[in-house]
C-alpha atoms as a PDB file:
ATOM      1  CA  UNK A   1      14.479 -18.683  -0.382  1.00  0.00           C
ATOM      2  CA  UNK A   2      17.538 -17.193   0.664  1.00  0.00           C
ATOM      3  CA  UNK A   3      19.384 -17.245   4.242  1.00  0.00           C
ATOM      4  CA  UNK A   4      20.053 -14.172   6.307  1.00  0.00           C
ATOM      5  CA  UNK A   5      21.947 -15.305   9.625  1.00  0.00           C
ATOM      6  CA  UNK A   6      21.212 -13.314  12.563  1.00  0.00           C
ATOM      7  CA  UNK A   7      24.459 -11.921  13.945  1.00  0.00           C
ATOM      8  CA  UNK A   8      22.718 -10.660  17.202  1.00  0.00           C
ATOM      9  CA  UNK A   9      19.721 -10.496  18.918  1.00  0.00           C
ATOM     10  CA  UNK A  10      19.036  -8.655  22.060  1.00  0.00           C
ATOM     11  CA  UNK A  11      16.629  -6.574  23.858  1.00  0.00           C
ATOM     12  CA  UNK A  12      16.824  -2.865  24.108  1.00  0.00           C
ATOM     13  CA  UNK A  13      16.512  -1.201  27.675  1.00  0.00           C
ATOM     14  CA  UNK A  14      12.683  -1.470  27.388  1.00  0.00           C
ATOM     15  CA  UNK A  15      12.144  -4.818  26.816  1.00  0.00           C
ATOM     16  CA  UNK A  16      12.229  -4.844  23.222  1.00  0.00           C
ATOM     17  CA  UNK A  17      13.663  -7.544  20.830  1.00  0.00           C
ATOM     18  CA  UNK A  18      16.149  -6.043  18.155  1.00  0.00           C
ATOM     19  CA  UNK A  19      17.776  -8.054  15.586  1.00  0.00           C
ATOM     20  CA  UNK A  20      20.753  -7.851  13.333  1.00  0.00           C
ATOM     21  CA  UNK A  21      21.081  -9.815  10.322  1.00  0.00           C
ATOM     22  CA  UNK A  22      24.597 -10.515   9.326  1.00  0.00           C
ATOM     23  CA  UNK A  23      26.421  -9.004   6.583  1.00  0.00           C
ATOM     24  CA  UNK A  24      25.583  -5.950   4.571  1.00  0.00           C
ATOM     25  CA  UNK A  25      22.406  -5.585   2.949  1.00  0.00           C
ATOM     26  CA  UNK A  26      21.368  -6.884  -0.336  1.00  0.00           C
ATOM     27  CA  UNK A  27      18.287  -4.866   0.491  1.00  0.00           C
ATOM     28  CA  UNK A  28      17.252  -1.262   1.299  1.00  0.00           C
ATOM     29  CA  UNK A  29      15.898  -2.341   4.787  1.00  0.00           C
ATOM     30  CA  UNK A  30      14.342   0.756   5.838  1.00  0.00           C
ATOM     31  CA  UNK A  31      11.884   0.003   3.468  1.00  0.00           C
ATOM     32  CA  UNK A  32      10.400  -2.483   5.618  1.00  0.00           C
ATOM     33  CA  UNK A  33       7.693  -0.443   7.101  1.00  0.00           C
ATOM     34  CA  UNK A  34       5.965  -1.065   3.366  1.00  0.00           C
ATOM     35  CA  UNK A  35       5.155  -4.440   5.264  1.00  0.00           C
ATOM     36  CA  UNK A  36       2.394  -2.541   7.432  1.00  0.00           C
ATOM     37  CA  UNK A  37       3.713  -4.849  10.402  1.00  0.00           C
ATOM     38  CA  UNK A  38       5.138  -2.489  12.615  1.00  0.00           C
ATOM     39  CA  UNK A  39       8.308  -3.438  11.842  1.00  0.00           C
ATOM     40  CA  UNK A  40      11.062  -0.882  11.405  1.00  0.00           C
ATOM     41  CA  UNK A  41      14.983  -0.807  10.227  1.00  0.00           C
ATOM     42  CA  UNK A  42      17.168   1.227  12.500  1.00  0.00           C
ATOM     43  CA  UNK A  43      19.871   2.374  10.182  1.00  0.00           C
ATOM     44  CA  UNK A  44      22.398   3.834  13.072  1.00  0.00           C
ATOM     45  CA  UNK A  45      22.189   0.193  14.398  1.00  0.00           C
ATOM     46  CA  UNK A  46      21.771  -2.326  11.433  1.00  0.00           C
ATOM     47  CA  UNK A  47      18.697  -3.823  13.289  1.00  0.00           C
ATOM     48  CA  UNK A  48      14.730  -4.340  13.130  1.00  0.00           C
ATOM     49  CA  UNK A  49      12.684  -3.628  15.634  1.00  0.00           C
ATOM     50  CA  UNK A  50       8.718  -3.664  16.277  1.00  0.00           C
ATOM     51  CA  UNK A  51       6.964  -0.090  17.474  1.00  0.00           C
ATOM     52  CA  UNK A  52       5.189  -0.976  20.880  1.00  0.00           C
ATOM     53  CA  UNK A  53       2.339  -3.353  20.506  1.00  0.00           C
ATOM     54  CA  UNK A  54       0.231  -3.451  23.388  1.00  0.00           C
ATOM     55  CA  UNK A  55       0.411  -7.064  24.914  1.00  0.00           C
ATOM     56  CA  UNK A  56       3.475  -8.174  22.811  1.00  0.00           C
ATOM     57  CA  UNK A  57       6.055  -9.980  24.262  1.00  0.00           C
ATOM     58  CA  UNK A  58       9.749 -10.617  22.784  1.00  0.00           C
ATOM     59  CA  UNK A  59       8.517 -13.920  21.285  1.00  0.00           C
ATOM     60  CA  UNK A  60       5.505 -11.645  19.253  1.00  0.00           C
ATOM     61  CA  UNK A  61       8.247  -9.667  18.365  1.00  0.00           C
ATOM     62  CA  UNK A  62      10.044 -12.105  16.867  1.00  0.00           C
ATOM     63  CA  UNK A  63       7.659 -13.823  14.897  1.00  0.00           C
ATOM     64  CA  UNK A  64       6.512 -10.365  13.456  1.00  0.00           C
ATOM     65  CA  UNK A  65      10.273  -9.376  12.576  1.00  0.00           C
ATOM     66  CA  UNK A  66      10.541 -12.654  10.726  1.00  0.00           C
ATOM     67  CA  UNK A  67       7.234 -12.523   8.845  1.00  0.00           C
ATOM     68  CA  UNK A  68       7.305  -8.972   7.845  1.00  0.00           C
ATOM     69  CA  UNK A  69      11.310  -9.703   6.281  1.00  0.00           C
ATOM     70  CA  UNK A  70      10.003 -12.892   4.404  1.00  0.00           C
ATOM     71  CA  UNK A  71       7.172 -11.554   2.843  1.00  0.00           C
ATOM     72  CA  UNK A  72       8.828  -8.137   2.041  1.00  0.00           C
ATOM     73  CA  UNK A  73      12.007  -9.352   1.395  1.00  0.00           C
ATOM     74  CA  UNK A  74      11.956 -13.314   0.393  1.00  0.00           C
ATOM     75  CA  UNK A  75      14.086 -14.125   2.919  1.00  0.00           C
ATOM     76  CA  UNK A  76      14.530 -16.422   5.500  1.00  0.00           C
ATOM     77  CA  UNK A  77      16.146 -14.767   9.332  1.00  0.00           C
ATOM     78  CA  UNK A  78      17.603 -17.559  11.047  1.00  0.00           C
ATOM     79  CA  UNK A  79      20.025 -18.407  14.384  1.00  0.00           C
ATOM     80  CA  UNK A  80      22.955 -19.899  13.729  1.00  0.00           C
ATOM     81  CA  UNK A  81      25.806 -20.960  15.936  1.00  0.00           C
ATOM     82  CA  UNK A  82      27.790 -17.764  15.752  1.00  0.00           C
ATOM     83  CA  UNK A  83      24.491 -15.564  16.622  1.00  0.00           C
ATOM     84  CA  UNK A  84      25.195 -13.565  19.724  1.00  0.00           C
ATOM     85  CA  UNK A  85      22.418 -13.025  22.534  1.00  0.00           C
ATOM     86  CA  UNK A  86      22.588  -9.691  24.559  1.00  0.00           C
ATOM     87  CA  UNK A  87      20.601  -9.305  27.501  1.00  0.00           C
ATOM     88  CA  UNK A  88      18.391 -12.275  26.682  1.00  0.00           C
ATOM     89  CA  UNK A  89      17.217 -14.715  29.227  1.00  0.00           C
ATOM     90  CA  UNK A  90      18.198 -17.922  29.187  1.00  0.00           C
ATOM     91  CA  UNK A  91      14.395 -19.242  28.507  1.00  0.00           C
ATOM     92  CA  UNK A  92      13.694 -16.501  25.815  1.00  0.00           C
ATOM     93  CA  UNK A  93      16.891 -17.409  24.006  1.00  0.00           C
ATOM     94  CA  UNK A  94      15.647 -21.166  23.845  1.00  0.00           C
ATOM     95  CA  UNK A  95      11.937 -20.295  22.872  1.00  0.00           C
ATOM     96  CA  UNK A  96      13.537 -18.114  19.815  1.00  0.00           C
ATOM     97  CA  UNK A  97      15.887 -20.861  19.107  1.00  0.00           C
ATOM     98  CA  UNK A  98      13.252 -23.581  18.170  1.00  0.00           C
ATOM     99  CA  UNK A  99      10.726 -20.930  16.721  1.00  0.00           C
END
């Protein structure tokens, strides 16, 4: 399954995780909502995003963005060295890390 480094993850100013793969897209993102997850593309941004869950935390977030790309896409989101963490604690940044 293929690879897609995340070039940055961060949370928005309410709390929300947003991710940006790296690279340009060998997919039409915005067609991730097919995924019925809640997950969206933001296009002006080059990031996915979850619409407000009640209860769901960053790490929820996360684990939704991921699923919904891998079984929509076939591909794998993953940290690397280079990925860049805005506005992310120190303990949410480890937690995301090992997930």
């Amino acid at each position: 399954m293929p690879v897609i480094t995340i070039e940055r993850a961060r949370l928005d100013a309410n709390g929300q995780l947003r991710l940006k793969p790296a690279g340009q897209p060998a997919f039409e993102y915005s067609y991730i909502w097919r995924s019925a997850s809640s997950v969206r593309w933001d296009g002006a941004a080059a990031e996915f995003y979850v619409l407000p869950i009640d209860g769901f935390t960053p790490t929820h977030e996360w684990r939704q963005i991921l699923s919904a790309v891998k079984s929509e896409f076939g591909l794998l989101l993953e940290i690397a060295d280079a990925t860049v963490f805005e506005n992310v604690p120190p303990t949410l940044e480890a937690t995301l890390s090992i997930s």
